[in-house]
C-alpha atoms as a PDB file:
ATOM      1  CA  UNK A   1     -83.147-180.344  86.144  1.00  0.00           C
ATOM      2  CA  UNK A   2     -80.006-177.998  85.123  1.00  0.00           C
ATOM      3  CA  UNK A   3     -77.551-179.917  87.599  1.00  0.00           C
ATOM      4  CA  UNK A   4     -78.813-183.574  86.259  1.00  0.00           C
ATOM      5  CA  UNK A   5     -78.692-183.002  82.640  1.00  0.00           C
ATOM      6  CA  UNK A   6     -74.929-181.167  83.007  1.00  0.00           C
ATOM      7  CA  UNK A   7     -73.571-184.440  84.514  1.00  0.00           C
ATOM      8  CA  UNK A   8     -75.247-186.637  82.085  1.00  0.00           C
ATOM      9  CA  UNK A   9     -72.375-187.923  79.572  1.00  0.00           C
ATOM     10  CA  UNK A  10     -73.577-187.199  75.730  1.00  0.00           C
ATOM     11  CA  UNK A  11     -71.522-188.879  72.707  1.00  0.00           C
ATOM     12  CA  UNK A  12     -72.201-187.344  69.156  1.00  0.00           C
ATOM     13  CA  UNK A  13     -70.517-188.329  65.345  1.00  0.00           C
ATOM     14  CA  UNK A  14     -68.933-185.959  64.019  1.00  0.00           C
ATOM     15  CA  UNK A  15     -69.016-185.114  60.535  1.00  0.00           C
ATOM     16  CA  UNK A  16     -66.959-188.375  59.440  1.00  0.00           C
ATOM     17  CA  UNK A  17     -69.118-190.490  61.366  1.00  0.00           C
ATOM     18  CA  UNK A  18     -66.460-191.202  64.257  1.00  0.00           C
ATOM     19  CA  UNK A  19     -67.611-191.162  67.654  1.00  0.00           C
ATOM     20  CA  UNK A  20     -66.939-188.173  69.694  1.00  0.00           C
ATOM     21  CA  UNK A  21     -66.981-187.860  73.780  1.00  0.00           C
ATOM     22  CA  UNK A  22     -67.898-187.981  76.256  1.00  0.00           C
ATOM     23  CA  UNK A  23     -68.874-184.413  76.801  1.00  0.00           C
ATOM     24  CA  UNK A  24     -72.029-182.758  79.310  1.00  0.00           C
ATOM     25  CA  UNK A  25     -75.550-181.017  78.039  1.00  0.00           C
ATOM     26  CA  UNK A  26     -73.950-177.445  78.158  1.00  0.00           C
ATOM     27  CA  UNK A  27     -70.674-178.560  76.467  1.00  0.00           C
ATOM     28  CA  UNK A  28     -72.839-180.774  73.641  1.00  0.00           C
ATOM     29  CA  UNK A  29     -75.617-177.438  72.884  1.00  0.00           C
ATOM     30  CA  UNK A  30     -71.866-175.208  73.240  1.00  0.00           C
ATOM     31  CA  UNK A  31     -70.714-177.121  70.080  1.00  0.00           C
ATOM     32  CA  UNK A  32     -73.982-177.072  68.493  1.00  0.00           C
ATOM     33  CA  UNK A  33     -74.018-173.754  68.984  1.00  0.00           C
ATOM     34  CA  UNK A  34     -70.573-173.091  67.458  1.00  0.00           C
ATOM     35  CA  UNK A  35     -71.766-175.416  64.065  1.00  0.00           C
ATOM     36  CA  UNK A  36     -69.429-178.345  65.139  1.00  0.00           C
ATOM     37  CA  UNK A  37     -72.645-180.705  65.649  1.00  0.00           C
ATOM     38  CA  UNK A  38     -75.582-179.997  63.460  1.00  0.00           C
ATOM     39  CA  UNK A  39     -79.422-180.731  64.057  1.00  0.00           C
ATOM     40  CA  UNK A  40     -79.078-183.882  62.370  1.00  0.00           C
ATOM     41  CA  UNK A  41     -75.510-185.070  64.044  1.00  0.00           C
ATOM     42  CA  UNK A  42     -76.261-188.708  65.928  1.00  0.00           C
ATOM     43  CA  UNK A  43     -76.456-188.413  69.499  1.00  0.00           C
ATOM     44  CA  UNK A  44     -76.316-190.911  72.319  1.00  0.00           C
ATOM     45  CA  UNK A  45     -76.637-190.699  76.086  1.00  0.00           C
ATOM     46  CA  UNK A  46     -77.565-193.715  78.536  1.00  0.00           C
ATOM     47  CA  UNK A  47     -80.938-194.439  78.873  1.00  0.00           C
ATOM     48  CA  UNK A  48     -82.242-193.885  75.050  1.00  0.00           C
ATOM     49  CA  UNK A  49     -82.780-196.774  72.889  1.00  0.00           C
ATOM     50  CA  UNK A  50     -80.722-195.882  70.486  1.00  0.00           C
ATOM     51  CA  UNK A  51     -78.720-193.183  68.304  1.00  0.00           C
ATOM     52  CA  UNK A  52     -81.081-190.021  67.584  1.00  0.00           C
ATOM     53  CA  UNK A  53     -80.760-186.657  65.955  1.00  0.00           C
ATOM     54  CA  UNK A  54     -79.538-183.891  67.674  1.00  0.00           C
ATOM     55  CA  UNK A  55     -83.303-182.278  66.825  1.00  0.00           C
ATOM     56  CA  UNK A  56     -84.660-185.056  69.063  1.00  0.00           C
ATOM     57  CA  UNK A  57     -83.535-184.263  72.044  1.00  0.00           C
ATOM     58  CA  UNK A  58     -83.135-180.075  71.849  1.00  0.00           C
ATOM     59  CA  UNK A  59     -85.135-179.769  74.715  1.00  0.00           C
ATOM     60  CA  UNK A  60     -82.998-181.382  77.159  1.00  0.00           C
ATOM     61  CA  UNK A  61     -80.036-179.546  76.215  1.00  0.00           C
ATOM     62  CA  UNK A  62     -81.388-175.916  75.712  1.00  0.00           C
ATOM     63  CA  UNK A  63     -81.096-175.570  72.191  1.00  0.00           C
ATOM     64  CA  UNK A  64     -83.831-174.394  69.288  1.00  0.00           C
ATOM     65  CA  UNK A  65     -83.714-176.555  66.483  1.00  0.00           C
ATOM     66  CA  UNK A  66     -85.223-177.725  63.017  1.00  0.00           C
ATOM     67  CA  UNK A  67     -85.412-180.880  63.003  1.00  0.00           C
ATOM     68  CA  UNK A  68     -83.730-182.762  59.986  1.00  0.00           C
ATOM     69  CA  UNK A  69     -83.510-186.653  58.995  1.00  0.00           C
ATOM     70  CA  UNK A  70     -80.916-188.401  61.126  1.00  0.00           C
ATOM     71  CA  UNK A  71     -77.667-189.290  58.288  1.00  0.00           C
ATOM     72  CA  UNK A  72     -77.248-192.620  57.111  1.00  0.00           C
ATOM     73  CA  UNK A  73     -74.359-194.079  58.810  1.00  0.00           C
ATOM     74  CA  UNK A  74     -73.928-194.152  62.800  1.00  0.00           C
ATOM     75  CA  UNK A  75     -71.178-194.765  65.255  1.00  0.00           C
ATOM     76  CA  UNK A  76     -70.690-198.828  65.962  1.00  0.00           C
ATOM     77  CA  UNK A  77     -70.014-199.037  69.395  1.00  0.00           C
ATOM     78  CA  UNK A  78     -69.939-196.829  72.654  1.00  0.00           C
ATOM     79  CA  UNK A  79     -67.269-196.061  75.414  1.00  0.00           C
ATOM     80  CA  UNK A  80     -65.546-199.845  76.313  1.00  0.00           C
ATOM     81  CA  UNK A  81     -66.218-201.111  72.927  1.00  0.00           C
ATOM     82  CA  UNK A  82     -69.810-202.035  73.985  1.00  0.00           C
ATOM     83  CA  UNK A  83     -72.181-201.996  70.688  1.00  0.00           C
ATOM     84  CA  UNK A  84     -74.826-199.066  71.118  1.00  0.00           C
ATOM     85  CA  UNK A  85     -77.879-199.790  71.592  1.00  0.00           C
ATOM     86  CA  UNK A  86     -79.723-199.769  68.258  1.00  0.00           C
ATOM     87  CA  UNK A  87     -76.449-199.478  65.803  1.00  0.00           C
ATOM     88  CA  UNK A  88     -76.848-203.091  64.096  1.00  0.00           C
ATOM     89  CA  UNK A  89     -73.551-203.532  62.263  1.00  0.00           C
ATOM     90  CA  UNK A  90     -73.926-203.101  58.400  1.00  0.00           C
ATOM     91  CA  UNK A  91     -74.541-205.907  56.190  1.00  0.00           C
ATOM     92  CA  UNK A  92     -73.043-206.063  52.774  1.00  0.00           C
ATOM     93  CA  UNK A  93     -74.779-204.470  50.021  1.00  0.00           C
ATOM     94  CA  UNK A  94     -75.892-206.033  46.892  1.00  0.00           C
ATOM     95  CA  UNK A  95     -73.283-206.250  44.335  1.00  0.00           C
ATOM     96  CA  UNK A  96     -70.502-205.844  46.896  1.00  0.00           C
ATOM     97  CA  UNK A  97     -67.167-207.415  46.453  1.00  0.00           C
ATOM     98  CA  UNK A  98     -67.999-210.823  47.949  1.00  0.00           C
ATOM     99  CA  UNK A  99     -71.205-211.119  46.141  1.00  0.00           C
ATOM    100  CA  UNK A 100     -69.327-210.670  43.074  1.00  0.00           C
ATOM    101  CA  UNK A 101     -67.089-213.208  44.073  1.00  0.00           C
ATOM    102  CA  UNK A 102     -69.321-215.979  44.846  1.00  0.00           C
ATOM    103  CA  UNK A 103     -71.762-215.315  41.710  1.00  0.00           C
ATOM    104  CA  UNK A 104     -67.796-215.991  40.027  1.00  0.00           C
ATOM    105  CA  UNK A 105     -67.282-219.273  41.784  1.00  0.00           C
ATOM    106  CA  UNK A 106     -70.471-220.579  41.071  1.00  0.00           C
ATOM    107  CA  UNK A 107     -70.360-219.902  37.092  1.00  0.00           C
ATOM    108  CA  UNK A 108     -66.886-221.237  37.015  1.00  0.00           C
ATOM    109  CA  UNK A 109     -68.086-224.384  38.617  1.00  0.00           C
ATOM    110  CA  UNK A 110     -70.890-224.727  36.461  1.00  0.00           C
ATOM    111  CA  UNK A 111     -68.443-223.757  33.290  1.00  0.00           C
ATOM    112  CA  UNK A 112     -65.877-226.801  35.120  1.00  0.00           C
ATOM    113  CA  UNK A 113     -68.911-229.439  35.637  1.00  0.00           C
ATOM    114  CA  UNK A 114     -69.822-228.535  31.574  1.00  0.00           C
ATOM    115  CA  UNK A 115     -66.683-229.007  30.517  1.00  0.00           C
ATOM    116  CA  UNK A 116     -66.469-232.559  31.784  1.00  0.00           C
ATOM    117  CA  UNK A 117     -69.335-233.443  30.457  1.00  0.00           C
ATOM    118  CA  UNK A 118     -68.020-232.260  27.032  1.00  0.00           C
ATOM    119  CA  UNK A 119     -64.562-234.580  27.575  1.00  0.00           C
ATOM    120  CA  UNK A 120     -66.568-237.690  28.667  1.00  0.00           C
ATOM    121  CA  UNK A 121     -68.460-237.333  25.865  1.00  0.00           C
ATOM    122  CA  UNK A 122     -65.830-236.980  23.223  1.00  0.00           C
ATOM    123  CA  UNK A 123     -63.814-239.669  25.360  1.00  0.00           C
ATOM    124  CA  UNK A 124     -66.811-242.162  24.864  1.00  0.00           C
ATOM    125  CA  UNK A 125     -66.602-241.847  21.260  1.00  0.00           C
ATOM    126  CA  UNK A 126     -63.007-241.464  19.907  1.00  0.00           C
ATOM    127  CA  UNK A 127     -62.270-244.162  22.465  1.00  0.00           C
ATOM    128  CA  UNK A 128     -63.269-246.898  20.588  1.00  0.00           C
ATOM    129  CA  UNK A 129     -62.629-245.544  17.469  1.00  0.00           C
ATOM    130  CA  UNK A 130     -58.770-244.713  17.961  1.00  0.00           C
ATOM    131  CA  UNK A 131     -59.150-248.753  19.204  1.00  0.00           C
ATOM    132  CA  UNK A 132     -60.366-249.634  15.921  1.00  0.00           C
ATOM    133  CA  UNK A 133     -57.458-247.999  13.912  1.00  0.00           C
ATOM    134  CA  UNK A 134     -54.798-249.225  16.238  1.00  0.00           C
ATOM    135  CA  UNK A 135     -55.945-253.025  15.685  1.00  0.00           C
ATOM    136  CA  UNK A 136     -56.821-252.236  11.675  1.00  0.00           C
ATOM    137  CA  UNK A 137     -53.305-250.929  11.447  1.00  0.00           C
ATOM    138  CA  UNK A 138     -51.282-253.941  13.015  1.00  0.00           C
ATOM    139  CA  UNK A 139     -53.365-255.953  10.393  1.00  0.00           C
ATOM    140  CA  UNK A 140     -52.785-254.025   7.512  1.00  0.00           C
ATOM    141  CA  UNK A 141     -48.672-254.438   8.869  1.00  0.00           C
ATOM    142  CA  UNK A 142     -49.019-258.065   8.683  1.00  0.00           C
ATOM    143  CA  UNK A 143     -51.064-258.421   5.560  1.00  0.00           C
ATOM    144  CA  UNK A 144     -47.836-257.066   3.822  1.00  0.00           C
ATOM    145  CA  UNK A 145     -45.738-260.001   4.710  1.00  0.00           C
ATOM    146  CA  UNK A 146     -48.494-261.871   2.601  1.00  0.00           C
ATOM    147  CA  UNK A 147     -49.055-259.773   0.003  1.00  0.00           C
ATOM    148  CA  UNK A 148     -45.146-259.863  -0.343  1.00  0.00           C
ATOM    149  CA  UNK A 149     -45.011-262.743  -1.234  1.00  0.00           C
ATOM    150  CA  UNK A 150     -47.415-262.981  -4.304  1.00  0.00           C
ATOM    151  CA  UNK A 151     -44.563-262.237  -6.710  1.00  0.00           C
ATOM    152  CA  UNK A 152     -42.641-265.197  -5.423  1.00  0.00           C
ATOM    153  CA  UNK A 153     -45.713-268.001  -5.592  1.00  0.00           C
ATOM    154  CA  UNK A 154     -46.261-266.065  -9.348  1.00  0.00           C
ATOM    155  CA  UNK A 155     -42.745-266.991 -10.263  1.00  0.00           C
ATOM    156  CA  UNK A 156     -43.061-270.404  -9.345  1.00  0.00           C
ATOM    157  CA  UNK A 157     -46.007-271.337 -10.792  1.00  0.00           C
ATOM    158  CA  UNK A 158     -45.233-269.592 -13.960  1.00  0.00           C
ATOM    159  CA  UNK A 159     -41.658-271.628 -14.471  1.00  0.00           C
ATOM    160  CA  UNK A 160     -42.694-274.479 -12.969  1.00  0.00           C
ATOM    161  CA  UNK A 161     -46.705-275.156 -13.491  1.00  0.00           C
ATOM    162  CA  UNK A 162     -46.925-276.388  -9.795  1.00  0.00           C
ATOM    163  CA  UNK A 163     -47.575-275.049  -6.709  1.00  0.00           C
ATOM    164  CA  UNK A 164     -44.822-273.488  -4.522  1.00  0.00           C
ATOM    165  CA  UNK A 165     -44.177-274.832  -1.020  1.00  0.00           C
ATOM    166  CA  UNK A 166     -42.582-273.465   1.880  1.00  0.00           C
ATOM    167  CA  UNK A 167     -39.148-273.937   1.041  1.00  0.00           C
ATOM    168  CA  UNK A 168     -39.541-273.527  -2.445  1.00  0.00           C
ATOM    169  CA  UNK A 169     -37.495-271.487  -4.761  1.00  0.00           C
ATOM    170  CA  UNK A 170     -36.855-267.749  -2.198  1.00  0.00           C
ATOM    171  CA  UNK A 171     -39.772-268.553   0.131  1.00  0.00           C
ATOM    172  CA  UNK A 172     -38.438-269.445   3.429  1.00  0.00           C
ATOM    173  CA  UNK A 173     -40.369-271.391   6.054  1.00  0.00           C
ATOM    174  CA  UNK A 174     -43.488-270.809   7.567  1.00  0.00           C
ATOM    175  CA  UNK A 175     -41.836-269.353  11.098  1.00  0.00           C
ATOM    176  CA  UNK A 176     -39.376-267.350   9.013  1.00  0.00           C
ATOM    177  CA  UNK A 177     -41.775-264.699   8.824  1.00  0.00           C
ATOM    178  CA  UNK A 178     -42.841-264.123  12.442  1.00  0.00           C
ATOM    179  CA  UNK A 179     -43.197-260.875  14.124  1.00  0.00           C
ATOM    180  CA  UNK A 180     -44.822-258.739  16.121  1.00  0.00           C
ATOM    181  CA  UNK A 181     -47.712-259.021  13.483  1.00  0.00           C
ATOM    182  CA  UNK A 182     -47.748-262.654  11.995  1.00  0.00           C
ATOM    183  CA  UNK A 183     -47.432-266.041  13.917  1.00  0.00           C
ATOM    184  CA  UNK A 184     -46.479-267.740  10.669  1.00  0.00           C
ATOM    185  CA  UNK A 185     -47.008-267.903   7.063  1.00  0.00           C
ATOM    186  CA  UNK A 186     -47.764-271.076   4.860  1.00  0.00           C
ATOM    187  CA  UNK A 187     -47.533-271.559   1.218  1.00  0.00           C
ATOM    188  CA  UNK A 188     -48.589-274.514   0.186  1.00  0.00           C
ATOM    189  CA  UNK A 189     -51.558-276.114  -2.722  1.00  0.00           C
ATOM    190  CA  UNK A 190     -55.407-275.741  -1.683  1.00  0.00           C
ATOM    191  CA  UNK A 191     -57.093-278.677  -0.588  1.00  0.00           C
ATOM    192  CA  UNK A 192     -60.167-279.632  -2.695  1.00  0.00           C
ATOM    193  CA  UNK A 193     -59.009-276.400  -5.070  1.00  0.00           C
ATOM    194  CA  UNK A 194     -57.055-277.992  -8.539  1.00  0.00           C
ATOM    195  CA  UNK A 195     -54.286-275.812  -9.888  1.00  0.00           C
ATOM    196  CA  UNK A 196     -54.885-272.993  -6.930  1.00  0.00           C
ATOM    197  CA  UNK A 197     -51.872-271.873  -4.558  1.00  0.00           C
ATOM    198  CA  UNK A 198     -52.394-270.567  -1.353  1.00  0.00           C
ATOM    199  CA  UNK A 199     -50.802-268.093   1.236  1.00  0.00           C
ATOM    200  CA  UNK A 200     -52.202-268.743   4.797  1.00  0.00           C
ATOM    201  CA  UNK A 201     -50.979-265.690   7.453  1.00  0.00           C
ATOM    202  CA  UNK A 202     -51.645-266.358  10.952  1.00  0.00           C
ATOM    203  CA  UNK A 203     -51.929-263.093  12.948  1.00  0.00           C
ATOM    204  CA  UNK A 204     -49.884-262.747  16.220  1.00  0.00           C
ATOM    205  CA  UNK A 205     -50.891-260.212  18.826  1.00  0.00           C
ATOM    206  CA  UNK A 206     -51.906-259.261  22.647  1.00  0.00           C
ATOM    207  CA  UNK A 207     -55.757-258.281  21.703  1.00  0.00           C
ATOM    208  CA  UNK A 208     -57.997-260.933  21.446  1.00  0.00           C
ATOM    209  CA  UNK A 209     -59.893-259.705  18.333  1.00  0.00           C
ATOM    210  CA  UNK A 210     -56.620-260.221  16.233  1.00  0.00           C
ATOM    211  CA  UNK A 211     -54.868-262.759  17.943  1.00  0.00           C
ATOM    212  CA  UNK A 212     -55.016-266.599  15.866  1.00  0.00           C
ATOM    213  CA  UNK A 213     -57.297-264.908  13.309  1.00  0.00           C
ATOM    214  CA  UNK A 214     -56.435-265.763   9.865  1.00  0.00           C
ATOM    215  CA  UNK A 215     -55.660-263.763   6.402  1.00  0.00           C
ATOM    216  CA  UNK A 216     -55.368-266.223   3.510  1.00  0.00           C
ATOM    217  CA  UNK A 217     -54.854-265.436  -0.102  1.00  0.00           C
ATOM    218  CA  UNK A 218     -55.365-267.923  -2.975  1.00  0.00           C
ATOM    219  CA  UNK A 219     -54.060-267.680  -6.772  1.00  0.00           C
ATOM    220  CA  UNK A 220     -56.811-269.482  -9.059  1.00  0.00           C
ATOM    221  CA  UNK A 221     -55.575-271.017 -12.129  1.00  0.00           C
ATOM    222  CA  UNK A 222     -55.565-267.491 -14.602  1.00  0.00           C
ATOM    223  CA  UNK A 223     -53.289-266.368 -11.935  1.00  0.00           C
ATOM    224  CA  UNK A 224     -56.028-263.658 -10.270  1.00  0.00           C
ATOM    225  CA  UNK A 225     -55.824-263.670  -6.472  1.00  0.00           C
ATOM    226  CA  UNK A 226     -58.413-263.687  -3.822  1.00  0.00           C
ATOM    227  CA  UNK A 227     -58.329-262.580  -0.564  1.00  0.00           C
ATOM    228  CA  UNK A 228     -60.237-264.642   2.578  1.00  0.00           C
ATOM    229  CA  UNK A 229     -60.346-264.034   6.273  1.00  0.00           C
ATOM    230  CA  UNK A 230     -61.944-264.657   9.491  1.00  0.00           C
ATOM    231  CA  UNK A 231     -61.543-261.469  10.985  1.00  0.00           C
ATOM    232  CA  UNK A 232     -64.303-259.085  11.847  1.00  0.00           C
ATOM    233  CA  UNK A 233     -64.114-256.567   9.095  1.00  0.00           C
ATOM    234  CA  UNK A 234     -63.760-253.396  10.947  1.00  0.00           C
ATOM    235  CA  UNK A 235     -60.761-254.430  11.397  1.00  0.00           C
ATOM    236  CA  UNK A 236     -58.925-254.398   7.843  1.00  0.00           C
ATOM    237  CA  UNK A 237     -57.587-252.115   6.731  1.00  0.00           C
ATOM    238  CA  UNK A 238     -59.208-250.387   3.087  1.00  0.00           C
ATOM    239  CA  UNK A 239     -57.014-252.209   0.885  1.00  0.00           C
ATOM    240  CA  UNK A 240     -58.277-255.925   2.014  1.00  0.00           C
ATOM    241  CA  UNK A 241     -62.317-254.645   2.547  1.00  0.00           C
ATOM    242  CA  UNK A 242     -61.893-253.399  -0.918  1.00  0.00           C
ATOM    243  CA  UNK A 243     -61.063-257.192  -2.164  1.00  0.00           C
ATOM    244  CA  UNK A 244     -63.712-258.619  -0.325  1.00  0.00           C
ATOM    245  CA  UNK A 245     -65.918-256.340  -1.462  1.00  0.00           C
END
């Protein structure tokens, strides 16, 4: 029994859990002896199933021991870089770094994912409304080559009694006053309408809602004036809704 357990090769962690070895039975309980393994230092030697206390196996290698719970960490492989038998490698613990990490990713994907809700949302309503003032202000741009004219038609028909016509007096012809905005501008009598004078403004422009749509003024016979149109009236501007009103 002596002879077989002195050329059995023992491996035992040392006190920062490195591997140490290999060494025989007297040579291991020599070191135990001389407090450089202690009763609960890991031990290994072919043919058990795993890593044991020292306390474990006394008997084999002559030694009187109390036994004492094996530590918590273990050597991970054996000679050859073979893993030992029983030594599962350690998987990481709650709350370690890449835990952290990923609970990180996921609440800045979900903070992302909310945040594009938030700007489709707002997109879907100041959308249509930053439409609305860009066409209400190209109107209310136009609508002051007509109002502009007022004075002139009020000069006219003051000095003369009559209706000014394009032409007449300092108002220039109807495709004088083209622009970006307006198409034309007509002065002229109303039909069907004794004594009244009108402006007609024809708008000119790329979106549909404005484009051929129609701002007409008209001057009654006390000299008030009166504002008409066939445009939707989200479109004009507060000056103009205010008339129709």
């Amino acid at each position: 029994m002596t002879t077989e357990t002195n050329i059995t090769e023992w491996y035992y962690a040392d006190a920062q859990s490195q591997q140490q070895g290999p060494l025989d039975a007297t040579s291991l309980a020599t070191a135990y002896r001389a407090g450089r393994v202690r009763a609960d230092s890991l031990v290994w030697r072919d043919g058990l199933d795993g890593w044991v206390p020292l306390a474990r196996v006394a008997g084999e290698l002559g030694v009187v021991v109390s036994p004492s719970p094996p530590p918590s960490t273990a050597p991970r492989s054996e000679p050859g870089g073979r893993r030992i038998p029983g030594i599962a490698a350690r998987a990481p613990a709650p709350g370690s770094v890449s835990s952290r990490r990923a609970a990180w990713i996921i609440v800045a994907a979900t903070l992302a994912f909310g945040a594009v809700c938030v700007l489709a949302i707002l997109a879907a309503i100041a959308l249509p409304a930053y439409r609305q003032f860009t066409l209400r202000a190209q109107v209310a741009q136009a609508a002051l080559a007509g109002t502009a004219l007022q004075a002139a038609v009020d000069d006219w028909s003051e000095s003369t009694g009559t209706c000014p016509r394009n032409g007449d007096g300092d108002i220039g012809s109807a495709a004088s006053y083209a622009n970006a905005h307006v198409r034309s501008i007509e002065v002229a009598p109303v039909e069907d309408a004794d004594g009244e004078c009108g402006i007609r403004l024809t708008l000119a422009s790329a979106q549909r809602q404005l484009a051929g749509k129609v701002l007409q003024w008209t001057r009654d016979a006390e000299g008030d004036w009166h504002v008409a149109t066939d445009l939707d009236h989200r479109y004009l501007p507060v000056s103009l809704r205010a008339a129709l009103d």
